[in-house]
C-alpha atoms as a PDB file:
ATOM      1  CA  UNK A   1     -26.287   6.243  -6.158  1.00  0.00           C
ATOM      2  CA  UNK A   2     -23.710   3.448  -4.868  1.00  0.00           C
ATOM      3  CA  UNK A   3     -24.352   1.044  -7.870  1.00  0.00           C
ATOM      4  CA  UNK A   4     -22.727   4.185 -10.387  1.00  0.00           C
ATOM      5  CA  UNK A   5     -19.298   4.095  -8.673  1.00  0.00           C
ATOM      6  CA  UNK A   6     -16.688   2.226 -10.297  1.00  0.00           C
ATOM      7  CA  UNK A   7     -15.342   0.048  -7.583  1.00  0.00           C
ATOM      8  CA  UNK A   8     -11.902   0.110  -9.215  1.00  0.00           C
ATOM      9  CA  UNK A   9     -12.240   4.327  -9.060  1.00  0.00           C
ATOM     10  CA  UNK A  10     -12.825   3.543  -5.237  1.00  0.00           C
ATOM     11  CA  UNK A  11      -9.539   1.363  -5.082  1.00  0.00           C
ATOM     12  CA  UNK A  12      -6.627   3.230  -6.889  1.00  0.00           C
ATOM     13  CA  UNK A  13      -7.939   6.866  -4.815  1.00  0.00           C
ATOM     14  CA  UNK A  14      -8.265   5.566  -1.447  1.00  0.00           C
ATOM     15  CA  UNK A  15      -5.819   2.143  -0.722  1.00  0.00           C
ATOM     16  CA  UNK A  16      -2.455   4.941  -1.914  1.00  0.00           C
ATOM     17  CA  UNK A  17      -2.454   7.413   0.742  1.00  0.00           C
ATOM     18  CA  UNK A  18      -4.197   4.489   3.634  1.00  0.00           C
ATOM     19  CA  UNK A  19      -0.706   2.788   2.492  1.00  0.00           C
ATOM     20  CA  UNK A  20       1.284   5.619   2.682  1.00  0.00           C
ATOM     21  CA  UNK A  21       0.333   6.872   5.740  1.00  0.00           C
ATOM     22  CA  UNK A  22       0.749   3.900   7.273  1.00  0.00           C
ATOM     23  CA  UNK A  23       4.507   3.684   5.996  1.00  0.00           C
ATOM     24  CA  UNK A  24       5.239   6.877   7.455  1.00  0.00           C
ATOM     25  CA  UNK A  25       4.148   5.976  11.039  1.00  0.00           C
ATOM     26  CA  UNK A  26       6.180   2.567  10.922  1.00  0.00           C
ATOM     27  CA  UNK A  27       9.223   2.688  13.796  1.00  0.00           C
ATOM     28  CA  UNK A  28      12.576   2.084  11.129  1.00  0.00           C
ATOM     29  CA  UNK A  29      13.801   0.456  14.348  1.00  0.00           C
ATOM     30  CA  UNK A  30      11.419  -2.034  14.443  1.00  0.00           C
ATOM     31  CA  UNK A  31      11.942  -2.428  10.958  1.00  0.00           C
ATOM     32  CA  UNK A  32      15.717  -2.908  10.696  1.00  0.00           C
ATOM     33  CA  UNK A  33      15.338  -5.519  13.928  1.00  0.00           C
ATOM     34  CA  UNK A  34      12.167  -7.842  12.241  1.00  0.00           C
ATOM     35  CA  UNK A  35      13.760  -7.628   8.892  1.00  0.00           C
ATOM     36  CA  UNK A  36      15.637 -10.587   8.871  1.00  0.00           C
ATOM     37  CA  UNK A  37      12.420 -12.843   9.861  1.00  0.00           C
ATOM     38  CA  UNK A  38       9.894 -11.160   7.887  1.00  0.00           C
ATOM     39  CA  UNK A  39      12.551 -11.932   4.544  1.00  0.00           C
ATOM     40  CA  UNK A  40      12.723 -15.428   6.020  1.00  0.00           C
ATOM     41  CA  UNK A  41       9.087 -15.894   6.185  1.00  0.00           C
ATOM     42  CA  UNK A  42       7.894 -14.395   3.288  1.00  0.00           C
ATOM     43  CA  UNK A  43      10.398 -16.060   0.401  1.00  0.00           C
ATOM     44  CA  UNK A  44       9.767 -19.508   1.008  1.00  0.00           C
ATOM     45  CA  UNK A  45       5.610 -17.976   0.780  1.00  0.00           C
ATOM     46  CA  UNK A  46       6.603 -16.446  -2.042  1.00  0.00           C
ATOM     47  CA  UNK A  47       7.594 -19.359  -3.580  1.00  0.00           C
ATOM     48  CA  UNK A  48       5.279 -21.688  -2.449  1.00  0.00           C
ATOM     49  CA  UNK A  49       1.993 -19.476  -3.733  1.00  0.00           C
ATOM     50  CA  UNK A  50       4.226 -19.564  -7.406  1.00  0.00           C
ATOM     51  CA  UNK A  51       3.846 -23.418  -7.316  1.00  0.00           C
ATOM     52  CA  UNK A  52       0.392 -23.601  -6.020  1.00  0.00           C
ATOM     53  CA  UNK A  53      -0.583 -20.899  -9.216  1.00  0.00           C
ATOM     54  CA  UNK A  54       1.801 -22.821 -11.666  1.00  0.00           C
ATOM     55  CA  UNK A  55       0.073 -26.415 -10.864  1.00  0.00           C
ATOM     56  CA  UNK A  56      -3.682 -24.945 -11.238  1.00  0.00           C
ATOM     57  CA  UNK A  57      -2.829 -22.841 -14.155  1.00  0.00           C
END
């Protein structure tokens, strides 16, 4: 019964609302305070997992 289910089906119905539901519990304080290191953080990881693809590929 599993094996018939098209795992991709599974993905775009479920991860949507888990994600939005999530967003709409997250404290905009906390937020607005951790923004500033979480732009820090994730730019330079940004960056750095372009390179890593562009040298393989």
């Amino acid at each position: 019964m599993a094996e018939g289910i098209n795992p991709h089906l599974l993905f775009y119905s479920f991860l949507p609302p888990l994600i939005f539901s999530e967003a709409m519990k997250l404290n905009v304080r906390l937020v607005q305070k951790c923004f500033a290191q979480v732009f820090l953080l994730a730019c330079p990881g940004v960056l750095l997992g372009t390179g890593m693809v562009a040298l393989v590929a």
